[in-house]
Protein backbone atom coordinates (compact mmCIF):
# COMPACT_ATOMS: atom_id res chain seq x y z
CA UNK A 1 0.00 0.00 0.00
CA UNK A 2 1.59 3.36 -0.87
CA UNK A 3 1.24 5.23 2.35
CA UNK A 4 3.12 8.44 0.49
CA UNK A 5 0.90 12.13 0.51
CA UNK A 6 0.67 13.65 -2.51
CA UNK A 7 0.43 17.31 -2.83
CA UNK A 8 -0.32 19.39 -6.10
CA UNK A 9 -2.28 22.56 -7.34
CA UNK A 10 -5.49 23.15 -8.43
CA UNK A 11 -7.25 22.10 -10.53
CA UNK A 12 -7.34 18.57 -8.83
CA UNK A 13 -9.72 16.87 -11.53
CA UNK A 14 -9.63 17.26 -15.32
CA UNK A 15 -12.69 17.05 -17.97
CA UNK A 16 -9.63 14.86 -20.61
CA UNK A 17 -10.84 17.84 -22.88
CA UNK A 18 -7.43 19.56 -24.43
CA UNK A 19 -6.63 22.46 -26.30
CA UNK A 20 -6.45 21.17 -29.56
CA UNK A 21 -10.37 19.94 -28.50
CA UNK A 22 -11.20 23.09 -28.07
CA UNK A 23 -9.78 24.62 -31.18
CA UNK A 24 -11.15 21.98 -33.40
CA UNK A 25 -14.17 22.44 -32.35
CA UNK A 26 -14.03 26.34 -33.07
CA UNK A 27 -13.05 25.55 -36.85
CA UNK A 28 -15.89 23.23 -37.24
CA UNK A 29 -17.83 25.51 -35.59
CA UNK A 30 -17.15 28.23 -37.91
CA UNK A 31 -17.33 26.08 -41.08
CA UNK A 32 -20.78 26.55 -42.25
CA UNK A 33 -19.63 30.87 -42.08
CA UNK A 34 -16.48 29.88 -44.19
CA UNK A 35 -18.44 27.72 -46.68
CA UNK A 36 -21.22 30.32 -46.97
CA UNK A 37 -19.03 33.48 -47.80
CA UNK A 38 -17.07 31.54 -50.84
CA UNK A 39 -20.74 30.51 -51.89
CA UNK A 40 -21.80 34.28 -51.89
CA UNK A 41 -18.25 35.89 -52.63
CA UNK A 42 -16.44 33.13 -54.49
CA UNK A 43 -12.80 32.83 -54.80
CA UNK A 44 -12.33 36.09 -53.16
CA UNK A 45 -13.66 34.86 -50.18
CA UNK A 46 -11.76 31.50 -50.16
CA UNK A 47 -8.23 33.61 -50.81
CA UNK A 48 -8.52 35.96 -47.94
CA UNK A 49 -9.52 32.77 -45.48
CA UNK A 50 -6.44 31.16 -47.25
CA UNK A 51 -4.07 34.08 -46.73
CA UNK A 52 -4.65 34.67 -43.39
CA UNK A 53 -5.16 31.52 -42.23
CA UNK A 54 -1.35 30.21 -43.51
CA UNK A 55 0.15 34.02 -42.46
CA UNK A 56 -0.95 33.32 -39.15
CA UNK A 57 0.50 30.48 -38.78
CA UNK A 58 3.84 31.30 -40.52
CA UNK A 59 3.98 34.07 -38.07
CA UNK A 60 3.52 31.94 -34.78
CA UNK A 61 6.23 29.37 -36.39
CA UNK A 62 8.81 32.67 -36.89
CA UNK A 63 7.72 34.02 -33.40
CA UNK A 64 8.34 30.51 -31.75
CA UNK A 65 11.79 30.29 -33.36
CA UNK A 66 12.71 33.92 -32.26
CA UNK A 67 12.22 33.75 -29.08
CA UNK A 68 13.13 30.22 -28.52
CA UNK A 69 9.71 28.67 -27.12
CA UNK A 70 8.03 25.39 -28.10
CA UNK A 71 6.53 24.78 -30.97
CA UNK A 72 2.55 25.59 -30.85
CA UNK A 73 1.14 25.48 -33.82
CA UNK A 74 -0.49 21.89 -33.08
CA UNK A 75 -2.67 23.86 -30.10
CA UNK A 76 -4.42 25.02 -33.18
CA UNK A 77 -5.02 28.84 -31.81
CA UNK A 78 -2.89 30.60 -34.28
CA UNK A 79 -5.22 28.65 -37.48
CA UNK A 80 -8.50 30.08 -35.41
CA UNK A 81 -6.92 33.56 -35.16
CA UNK A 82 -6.59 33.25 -39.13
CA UNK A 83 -9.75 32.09 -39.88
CA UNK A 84 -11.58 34.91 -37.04
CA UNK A 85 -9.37 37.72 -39.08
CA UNK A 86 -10.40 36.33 -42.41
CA UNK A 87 -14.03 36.56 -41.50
CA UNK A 88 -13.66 40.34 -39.87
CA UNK A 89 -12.32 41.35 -43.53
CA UNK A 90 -14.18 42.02 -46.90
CA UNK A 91 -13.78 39.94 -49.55
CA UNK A 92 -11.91 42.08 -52.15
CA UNK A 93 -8.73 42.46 -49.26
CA UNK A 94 -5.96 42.80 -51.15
CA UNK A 95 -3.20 39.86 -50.49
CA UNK A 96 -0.58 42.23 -48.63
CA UNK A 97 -3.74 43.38 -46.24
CA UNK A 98 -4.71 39.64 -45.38
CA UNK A 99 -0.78 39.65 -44.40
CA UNK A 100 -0.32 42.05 -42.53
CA UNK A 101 -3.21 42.03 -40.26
CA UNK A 102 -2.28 38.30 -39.70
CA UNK A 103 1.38 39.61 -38.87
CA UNK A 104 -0.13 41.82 -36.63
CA UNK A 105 -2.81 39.54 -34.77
CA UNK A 106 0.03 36.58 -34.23
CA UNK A 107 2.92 39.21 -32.97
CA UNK A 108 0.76 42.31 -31.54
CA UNK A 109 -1.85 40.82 -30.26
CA UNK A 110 -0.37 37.51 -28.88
CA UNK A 111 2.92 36.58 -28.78
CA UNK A 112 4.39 40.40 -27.68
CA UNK A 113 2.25 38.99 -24.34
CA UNK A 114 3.61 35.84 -23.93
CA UNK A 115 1.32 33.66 -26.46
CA UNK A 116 -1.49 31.67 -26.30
CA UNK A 117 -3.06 32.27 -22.60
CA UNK A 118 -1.31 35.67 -22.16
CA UNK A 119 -3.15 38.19 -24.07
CA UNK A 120 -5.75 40.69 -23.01
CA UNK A 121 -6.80 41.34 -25.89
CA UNK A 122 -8.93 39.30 -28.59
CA UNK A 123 -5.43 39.09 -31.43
CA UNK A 124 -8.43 38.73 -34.51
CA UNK A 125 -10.04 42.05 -33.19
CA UNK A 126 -6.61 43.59 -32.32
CA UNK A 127 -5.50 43.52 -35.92
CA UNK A 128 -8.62 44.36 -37.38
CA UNK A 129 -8.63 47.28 -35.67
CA UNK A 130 -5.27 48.52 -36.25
CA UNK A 131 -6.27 47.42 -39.79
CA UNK A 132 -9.37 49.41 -40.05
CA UNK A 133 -7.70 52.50 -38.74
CA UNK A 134 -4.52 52.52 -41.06
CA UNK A 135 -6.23 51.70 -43.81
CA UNK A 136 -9.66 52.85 -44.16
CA UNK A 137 -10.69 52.22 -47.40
CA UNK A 138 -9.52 49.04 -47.93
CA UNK A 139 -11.53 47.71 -44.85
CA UNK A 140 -14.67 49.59 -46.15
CA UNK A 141 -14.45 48.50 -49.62
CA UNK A 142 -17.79 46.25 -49.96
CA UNK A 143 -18.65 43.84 -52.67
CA UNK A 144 -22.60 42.77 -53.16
CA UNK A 145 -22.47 38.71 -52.99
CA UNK A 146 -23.06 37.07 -56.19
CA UNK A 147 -24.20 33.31 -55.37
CA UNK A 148 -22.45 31.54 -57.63
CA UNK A 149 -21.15 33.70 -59.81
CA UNK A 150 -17.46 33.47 -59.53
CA UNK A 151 -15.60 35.22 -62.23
CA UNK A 152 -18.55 37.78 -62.89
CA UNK A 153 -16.97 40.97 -62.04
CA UNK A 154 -17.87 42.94 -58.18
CA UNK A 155 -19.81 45.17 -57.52
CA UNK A 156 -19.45 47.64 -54.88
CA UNK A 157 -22.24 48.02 -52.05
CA UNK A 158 -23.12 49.65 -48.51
CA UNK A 159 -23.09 47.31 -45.86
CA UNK A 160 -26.90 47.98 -44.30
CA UNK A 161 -25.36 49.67 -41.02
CA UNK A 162 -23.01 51.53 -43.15
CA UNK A 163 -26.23 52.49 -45.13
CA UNK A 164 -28.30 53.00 -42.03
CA UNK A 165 -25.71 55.04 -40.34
CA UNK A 166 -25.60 57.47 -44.01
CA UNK A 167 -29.10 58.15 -44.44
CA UNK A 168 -29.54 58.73 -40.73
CA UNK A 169 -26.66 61.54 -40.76
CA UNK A 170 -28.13 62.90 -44.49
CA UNK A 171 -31.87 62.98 -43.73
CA UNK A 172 -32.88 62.35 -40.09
CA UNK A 173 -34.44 58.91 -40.90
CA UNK A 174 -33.65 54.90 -41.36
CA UNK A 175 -33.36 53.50 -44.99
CA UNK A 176 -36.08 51.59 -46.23
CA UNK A 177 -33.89 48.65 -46.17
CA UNK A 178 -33.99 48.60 -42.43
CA UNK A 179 -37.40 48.36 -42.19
CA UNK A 180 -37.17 45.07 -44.60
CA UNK A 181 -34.56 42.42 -45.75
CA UNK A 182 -34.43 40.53 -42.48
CA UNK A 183 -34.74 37.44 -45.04
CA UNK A 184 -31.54 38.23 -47.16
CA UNK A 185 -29.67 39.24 -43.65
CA UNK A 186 -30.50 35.83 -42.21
CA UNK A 187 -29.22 34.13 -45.24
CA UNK A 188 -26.39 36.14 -46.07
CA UNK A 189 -27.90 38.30 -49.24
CA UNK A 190 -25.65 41.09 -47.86
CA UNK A 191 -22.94 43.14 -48.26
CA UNK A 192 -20.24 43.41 -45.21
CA UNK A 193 -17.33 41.42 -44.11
CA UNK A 194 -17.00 37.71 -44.85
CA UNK A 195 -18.03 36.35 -41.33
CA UNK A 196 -21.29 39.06 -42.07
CA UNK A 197 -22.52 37.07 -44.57
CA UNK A 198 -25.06 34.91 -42.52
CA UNK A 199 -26.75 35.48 -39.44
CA UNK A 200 -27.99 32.05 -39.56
CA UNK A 201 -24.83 30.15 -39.97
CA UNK A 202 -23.10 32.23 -37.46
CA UNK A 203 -25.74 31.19 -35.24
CA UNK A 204 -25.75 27.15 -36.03
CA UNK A 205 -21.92 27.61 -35.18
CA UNK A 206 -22.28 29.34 -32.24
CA UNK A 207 -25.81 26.46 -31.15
CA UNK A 208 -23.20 23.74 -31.93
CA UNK A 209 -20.33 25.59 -29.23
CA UNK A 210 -22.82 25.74 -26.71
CA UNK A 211 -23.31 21.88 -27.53
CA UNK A 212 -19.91 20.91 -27.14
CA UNK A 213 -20.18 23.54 -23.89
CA UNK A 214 -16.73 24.92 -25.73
CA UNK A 215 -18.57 27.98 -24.39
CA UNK A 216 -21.28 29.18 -21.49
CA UNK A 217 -24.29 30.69 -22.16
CA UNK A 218 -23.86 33.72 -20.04
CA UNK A 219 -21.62 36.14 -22.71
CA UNK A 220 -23.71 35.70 -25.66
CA UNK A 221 -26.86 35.75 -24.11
CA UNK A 222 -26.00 39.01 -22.17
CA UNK A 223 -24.41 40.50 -25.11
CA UNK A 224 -27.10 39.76 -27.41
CA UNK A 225 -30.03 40.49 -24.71
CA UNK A 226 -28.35 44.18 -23.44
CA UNK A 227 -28.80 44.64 -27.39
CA UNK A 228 -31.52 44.14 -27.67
CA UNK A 229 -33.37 45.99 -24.81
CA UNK A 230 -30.69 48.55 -25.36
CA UNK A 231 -31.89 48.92 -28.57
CA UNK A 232 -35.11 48.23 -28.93
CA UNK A 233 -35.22 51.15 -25.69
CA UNK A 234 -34.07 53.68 -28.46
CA UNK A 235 -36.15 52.08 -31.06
CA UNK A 236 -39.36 52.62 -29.19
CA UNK A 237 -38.49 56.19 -28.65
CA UNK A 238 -38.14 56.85 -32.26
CA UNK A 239 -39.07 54.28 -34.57
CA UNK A 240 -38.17 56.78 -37.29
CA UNK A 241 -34.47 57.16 -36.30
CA UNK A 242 -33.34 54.05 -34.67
CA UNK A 243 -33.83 50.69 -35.86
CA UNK A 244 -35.02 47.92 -34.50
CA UNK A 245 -33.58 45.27 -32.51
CA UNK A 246 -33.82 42.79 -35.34
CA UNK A 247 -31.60 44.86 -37.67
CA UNK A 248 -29.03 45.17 -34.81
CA UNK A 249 -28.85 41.21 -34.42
CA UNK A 250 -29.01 40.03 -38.24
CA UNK A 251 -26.53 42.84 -39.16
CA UNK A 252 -23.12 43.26 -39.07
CA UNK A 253 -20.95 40.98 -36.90
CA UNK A 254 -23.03 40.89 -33.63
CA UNK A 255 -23.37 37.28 -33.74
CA UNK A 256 -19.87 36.70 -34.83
CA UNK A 257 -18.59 38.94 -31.83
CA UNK A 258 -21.05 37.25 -29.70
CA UNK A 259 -20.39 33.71 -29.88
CA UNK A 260 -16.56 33.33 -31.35
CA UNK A 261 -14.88 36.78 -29.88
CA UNK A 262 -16.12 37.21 -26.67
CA UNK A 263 -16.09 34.27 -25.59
CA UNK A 264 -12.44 33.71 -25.93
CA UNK A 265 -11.53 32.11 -22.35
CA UNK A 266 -8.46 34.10 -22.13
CA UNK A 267 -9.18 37.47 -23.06
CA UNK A 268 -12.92 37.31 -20.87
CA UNK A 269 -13.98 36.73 -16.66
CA UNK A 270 -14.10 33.43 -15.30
CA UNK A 271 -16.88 33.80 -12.98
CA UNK A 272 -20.01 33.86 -13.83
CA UNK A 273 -21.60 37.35 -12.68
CA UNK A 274 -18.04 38.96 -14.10
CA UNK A 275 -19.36 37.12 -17.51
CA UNK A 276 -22.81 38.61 -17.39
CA UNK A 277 -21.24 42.19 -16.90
CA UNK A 278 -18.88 41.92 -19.68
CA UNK A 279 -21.85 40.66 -22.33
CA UNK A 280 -23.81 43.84 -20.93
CA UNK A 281 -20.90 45.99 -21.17
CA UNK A 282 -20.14 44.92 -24.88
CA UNK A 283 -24.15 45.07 -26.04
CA UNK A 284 -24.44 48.68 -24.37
CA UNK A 285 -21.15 49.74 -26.47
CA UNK A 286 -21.82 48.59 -29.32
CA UNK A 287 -25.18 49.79 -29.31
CA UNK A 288 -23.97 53.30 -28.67
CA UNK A 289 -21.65 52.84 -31.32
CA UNK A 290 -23.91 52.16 -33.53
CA UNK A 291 -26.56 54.94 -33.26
CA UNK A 292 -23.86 57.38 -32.04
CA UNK A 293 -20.31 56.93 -33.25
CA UNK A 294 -18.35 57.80 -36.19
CA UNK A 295 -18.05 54.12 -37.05
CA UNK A 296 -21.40 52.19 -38.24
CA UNK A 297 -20.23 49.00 -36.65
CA UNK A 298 -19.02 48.89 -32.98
CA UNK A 299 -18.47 45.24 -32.32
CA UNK A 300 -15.14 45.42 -32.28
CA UNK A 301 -14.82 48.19 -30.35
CA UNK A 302 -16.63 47.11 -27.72
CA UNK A 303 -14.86 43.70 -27.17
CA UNK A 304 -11.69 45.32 -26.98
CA UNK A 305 -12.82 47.54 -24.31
CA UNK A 306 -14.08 45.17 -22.46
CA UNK A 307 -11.30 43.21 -22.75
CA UNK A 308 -9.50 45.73 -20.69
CA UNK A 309 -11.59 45.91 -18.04
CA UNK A 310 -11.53 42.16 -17.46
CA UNK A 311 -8.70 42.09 -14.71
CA UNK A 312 -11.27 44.49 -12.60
CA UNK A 313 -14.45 42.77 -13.72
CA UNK A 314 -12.70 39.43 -12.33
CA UNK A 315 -11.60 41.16 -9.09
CA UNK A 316 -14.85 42.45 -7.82
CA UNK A 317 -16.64 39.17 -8.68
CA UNK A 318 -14.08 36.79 -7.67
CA UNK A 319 -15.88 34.72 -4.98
CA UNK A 320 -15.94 34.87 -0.89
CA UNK A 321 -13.14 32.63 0.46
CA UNK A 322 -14.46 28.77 1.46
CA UNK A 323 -15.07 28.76 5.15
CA UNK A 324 -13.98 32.79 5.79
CA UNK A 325 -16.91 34.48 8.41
CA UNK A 326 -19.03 36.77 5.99
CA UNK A 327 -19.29 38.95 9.23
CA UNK A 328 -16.02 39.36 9.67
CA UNK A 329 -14.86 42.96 9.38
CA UNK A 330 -12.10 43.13 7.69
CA UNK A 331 -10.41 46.40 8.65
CA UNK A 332 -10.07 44.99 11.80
CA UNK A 333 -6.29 44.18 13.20
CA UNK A 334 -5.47 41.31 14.70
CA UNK A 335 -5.28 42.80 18.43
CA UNK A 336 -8.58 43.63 17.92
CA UNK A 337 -9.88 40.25 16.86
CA UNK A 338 -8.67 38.98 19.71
């Protein structure tokens, strides 16, 4: 009998699930997004995912050599950063674009930090940003999908919050696409960036997560439900003005955002209430952005920011320690205990 005492760290008990578990399930999770956009934006489409997908992971192999770390590309993290950055970009990216905003997700957003549990920040969402403020028109250059009709030539479209968010500023009123269309939004009969191009296959990705409980309910349905009364609160005060709570979920990349970008375990709380504040947090943001800002989509944004104030959200909801006296005051000294 082994009469030795073993001592170790939490966690004492593991689920067997790994990382690479966890990442597959992402990609297939995000399959039936990929598969749509090269249906509506052909080979365009299928490049960009391509490009960033293999700089990505070029750029974790060159940062893992440089600074003399294992090898973790087989985690499978630096292929989802590819494919998340591919999805936040329109389909007529130039090749260099794709590039460098995988360049900068991988080194910026990651690795400077330490790699793969490290970051603060969401490294898709990082270089998208950086992307969309260096080079604006490139990022805002649309294309209308044409199902099937690779090799016809592009045309050039607004996506409907970037048309929303012109007729609003040029005539005091919502497009009359806002107040229809929820059909071609849920399908994907849009223009916007590649991950835009279905609400519904977003959403079957981000069902099949909550499956594999790769993710908890509480960020997306926070997120999604502080959009929607946030929203719809502005909506019912002028119908005329605002949209509707319908247009803010089938547009755009709430649902994206929602269920594949904040939810990212490293860059979000870990207890439960701290969860449910970050979702409201991002929905009232992005809301704001959206009606208010100079920028007709504030998904991004609002992750980001929130992504900073996760070391706070996590310290004023990190639970009461097991078997500590709730009425225990403690700016007490010890003399005075006693």
């Amino acid at each position: 009998m082994d009469n030795q005492l073993y001592m170790s760290s939490s966690p004492h008990v593991h689920s067997g699930e790994t990382t690479q578990d966890i990442m597959r399930a992402v990609i297939y999770a995000l399959l039936p997004a990929c598969v749509l956009s090269i249906y509506y934006f052909g080979l365009e489409a299928l490049l960009v995912l391509l490009l960033c997908t293999a700089g990505c992971l070029t750029t974790e192999a060159v940062c893992c050599v440089l600074s003399k770390r294992a090898m973790t590309l087989s985690d499978g993290s630096a292929a989802i950063t590819g494919i998340l950055l591919a999805l936040n970009l329109p389909a007529s990216s130039p090749w260099w674009l794709a590039l460098f905003g995988s360049i900068i997700a991988v080194t910026i957003g990651k690795q400077v930090f330490g790699g793969l549990g490290h970051n603060p920040f969401n490294p898709a969402l990082v270089a998208r940003v950086v992307l969309l403020i260096s080079f604006p028109v490139q990022m805002t250059s649309w294309t209308s999908p044409t199902p099937l009709g690779h090799g016809l030539d592009a045309l050039t479209a607004a996506t409907p919050l970037g048309e929303m968010k012109t007729s609003v500023m040029l005539t005091g009123q919502l497009p009359a696409s806002a107040h229809s269309g929820f059909s071609d939004y849920l399908i994907g009969n849009m223009a916007g960036s590649i991950g835009e191009v279905s609400a519904l296959a977003v959403l079957l990705g981000g069902l099949y997560l909550l499956k594999k409980k790769v993710i908890t309910w509480e960020i997306p349905a926070s997120y999604l439900g502080s959009v929607i009364l946030f929203g719809g609160m502005f909506w019912l005060i002028d119908s005329q003005r605002y949209p509707d709570p319908l247009f803010h979920l089938l547009t755009g990349g709430l649902l994206l955002g929602a269920f594949f970008m904040a939810t990212d375990m490293v860059t979000t709380p870990i207890t439960r209430s701290g969860m449910l504040i970050f979702g409201v947090g991002c929905g009232v943001i992005t809301v704001l952005i959206r009606l208010f800002g100079g920028y007709p989509e504030g998904v991004s944004f609002a992750i980001l920011l929130m992504n900073g104030a996760t070391p706070l959200i996590d310290r004023y909801t990190r639970p009461k320690v097991f078997g500590r006296n709730p009425y225990h005051n403690i700016n007490q000294t010890p003399a005075q205990e006693n």
